[in-house]
Protein backbone atom coordinates (compact mmCIF):
# COMPACT_ATOMS: atom_id res chain seq x y z
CA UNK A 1 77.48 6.57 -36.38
CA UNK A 2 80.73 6.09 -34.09
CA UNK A 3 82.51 3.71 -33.34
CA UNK A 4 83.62 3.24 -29.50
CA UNK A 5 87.52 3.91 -30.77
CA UNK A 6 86.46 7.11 -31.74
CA UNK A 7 84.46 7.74 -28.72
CA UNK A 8 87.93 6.84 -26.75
CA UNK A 9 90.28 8.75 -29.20
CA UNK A 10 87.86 12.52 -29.01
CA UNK A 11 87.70 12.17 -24.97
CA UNK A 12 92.05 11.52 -24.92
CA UNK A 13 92.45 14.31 -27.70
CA UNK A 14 89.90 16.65 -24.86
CA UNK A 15 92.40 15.75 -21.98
CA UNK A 16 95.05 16.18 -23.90
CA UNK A 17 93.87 19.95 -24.93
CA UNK A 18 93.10 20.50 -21.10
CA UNK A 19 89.16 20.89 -22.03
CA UNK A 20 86.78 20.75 -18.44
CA UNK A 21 83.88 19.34 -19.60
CA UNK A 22 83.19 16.67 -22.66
CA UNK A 23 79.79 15.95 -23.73
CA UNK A 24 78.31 12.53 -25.00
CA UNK A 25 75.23 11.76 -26.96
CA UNK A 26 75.97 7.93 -27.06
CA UNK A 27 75.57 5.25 -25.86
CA UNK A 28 76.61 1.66 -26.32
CA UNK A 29 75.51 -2.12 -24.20
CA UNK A 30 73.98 -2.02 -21.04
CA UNK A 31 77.41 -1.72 -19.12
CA UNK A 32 80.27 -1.87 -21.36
CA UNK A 33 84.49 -2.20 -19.50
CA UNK A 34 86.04 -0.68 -22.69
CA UNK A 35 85.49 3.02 -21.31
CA UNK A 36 86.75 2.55 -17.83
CA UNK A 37 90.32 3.31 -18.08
CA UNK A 38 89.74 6.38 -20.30
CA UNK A 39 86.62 7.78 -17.88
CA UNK A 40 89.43 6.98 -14.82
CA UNK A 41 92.24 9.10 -16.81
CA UNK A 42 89.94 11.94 -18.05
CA UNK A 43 88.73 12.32 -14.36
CA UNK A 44 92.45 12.27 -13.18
CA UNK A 45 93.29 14.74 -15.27
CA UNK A 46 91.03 17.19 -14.83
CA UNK A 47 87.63 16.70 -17.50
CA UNK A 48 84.50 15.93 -16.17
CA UNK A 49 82.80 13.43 -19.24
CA UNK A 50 79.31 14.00 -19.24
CA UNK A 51 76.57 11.28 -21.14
CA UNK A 52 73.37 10.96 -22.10
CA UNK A 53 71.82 7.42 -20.22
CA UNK A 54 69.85 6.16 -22.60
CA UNK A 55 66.09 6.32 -24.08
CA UNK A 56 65.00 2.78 -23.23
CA UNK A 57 62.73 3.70 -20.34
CA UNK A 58 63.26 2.22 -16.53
CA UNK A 59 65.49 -0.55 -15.60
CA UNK A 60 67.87 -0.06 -18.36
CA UNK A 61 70.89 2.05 -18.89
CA UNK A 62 74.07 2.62 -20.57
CA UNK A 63 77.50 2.84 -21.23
CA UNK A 64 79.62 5.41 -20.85
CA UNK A 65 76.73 7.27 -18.67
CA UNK A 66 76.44 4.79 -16.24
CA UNK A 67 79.84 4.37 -15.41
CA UNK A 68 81.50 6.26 -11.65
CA UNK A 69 84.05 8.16 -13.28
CA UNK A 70 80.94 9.96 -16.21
CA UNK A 71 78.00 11.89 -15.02
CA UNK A 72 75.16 10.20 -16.25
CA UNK A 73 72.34 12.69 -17.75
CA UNK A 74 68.59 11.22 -18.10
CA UNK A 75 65.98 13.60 -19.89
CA UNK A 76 63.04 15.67 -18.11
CA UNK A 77 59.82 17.74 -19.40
CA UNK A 78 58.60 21.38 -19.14
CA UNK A 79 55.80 19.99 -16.85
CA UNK A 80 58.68 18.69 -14.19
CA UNK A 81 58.46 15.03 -14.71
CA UNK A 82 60.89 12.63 -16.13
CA UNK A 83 60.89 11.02 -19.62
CA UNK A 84 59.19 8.22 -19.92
CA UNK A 85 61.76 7.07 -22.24
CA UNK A 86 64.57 8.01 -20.28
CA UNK A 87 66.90 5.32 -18.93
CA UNK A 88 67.18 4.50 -15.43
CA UNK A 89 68.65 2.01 -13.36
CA UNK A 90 70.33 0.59 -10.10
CA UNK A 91 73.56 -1.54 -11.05
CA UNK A 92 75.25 -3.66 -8.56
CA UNK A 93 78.70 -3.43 -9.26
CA UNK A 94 80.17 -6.09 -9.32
CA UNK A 95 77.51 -8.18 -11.25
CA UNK A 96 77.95 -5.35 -14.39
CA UNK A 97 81.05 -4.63 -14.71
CA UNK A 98 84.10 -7.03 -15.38
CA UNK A 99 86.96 -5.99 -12.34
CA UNK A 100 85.77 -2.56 -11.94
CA UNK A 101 87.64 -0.41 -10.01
CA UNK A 102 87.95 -0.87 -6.26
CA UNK A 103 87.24 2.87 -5.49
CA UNK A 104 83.57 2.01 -7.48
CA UNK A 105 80.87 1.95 -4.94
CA UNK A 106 78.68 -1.20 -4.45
CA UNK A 107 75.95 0.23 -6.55
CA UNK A 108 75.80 3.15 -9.15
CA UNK A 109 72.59 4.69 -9.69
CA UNK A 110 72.04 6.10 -13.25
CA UNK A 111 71.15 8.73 -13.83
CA UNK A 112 73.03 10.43 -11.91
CA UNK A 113 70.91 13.76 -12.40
CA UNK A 114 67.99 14.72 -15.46
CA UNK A 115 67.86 17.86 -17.90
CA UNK A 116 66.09 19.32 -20.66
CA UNK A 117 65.51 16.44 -22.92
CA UNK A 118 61.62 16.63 -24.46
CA UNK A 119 61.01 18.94 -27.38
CA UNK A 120 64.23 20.47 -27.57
CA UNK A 121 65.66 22.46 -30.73
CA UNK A 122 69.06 21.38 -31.48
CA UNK A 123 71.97 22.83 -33.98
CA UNK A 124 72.86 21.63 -37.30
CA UNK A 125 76.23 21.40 -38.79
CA UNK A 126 75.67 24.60 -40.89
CA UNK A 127 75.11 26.68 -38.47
CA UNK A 128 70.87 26.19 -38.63
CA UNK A 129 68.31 24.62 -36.08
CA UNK A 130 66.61 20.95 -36.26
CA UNK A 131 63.03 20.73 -35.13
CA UNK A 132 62.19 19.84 -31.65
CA UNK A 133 63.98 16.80 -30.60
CA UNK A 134 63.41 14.09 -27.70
CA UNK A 135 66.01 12.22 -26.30
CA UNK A 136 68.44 12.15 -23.12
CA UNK A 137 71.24 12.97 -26.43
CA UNK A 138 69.36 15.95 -25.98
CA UNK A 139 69.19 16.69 -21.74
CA UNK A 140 73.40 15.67 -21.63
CA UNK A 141 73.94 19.52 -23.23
CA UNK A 142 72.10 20.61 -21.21
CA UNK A 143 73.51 19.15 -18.32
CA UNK A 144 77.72 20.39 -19.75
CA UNK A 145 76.57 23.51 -20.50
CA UNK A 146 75.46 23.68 -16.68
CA UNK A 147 78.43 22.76 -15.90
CA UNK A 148 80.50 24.89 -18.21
CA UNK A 149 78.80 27.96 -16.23
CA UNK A 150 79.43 26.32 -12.94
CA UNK A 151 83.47 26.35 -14.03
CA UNK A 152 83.60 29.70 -15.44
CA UNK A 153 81.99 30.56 -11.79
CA UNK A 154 84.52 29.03 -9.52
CA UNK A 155 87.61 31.23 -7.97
CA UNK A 156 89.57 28.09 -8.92
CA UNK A 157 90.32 25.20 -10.71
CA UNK A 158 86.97 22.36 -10.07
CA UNK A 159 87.68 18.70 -9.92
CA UNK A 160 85.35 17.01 -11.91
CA UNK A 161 83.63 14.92 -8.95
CA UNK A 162 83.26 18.68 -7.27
CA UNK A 163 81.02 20.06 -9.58
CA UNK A 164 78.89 16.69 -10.43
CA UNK A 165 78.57 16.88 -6.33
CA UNK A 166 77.73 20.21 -6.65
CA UNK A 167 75.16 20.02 -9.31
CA UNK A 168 73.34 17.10 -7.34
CA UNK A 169 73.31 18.99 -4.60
CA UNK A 170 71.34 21.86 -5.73
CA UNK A 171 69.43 19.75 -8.58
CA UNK A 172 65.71 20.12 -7.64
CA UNK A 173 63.52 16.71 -6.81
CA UNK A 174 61.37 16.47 -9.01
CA UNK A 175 59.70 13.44 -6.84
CA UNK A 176 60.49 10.40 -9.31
CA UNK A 177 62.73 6.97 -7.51
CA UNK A 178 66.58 7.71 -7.58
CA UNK A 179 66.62 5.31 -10.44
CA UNK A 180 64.79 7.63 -12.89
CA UNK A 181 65.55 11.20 -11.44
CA UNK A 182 69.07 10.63 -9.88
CA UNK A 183 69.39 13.49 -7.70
CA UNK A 184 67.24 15.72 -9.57
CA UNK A 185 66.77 18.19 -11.88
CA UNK A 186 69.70 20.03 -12.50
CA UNK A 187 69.13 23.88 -11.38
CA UNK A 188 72.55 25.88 -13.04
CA UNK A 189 71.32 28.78 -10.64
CA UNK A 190 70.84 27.13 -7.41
CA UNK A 191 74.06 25.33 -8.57
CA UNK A 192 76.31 28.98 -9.38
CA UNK A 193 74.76 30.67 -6.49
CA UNK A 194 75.83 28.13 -3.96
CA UNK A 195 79.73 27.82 -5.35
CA UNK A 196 79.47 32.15 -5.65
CA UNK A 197 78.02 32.48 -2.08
CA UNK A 198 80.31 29.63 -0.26
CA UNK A 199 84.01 30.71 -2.29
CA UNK A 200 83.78 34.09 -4.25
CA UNK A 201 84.73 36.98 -2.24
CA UNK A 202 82.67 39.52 -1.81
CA UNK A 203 82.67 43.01 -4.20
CA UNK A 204 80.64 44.81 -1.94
CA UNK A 205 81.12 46.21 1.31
CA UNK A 206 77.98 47.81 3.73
CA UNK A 207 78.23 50.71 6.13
CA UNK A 208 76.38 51.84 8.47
């Protein structure tokens, strides 16, 4: 169990150790203000936070994942569907939040984008493997590892908002409402292909 001060102290000590991408398996109320200024300064400075959404079903969500400045992961199945337990959820604004930021848009869909989150091994503190676990605690490390690649891809530095746009982009729709898919599936191929193909310069030349 952590508490939210603890949340707030590991994503300040990331920022401070210049780390691009911080994954979350947590989640707290339905939309909670005490993130918002450490979400805005972690995106400043460079680190993209990434969260799980939650795993009570549609029309509910949480905090930090559905906040603008995180990237919001929901969970998906081998068979191409979404969770049925995975959160989901269109907030207005202004009716969740308490002053949000003025660069917020109106509404913020969560999630923002769906991973591997049914049936999935995860590590153990010794070094071993659980059993299969459910969960979107499980599709968010999926969804930084995605974006780990995508950095380690790029010619240059990525602001955070640059590669969540680019992994919506070139997430596959998996046909569920915004609300429970966000933009998709997230598809690290499609996603390093596109960044290669549009900014890496090419290593081979053709004659003829």
């Amino acid at each position: 169990v952590a508490y939210g001060s603890q949340i707030i102290a590991g994503i300040e000590w990331a920022v401070e150790n210049d780390i691009d991408i911080v994954s979350l398996s947590y989640g707290s109320n339905e939309t909670d203000s005490y993130y918002i200024d450490t979400l805005q300064h972690a995106r400043q400075a460079g680190t993209l936070v990434i969260s799980s959404s939650g795993n009570d079903g549609p029309g509910s969500s949480g905090s930090p994942g559905n906040e603008y400045d995180a990237f919001g992961i929901g969970a998906s199945d081998s068979s191409g569907s979404v969770a049925s337990f995975s959160s989901g959820t269109t907030l207005t604004t202004q009716d969740a939040w308490w002053n949000p930021p003025s660069y917020w848009p109106d509404t913020i869909v969560v999630p923002g984008a769906v991973a591997p989150g049914v049936n999935t091994r995860t590590t153990t503190m010794d070094g071993g493997y659980t059993n299969y676990y459910s969960g979107t605690s499980a599709a968010a490390p999926h969804a930084a590892g995605a974006a780990a690649l995508l950095v380690s891809v790029a010619d240059e530095p990525l602001e955070p908002f640059a590669i969540r746009d680019r992994l919506q982009e070139t997430a596959q729709d998996l046909g569920a409402p915004d609300n429970r898919q966000g933009a998709g599936e997230i598809d690290i191929h499609a996603a390093t292909l596109q960044q290669s193909r549009e900014h890496a310069a090419p290593t081979l030349n053709t004659t003829t």
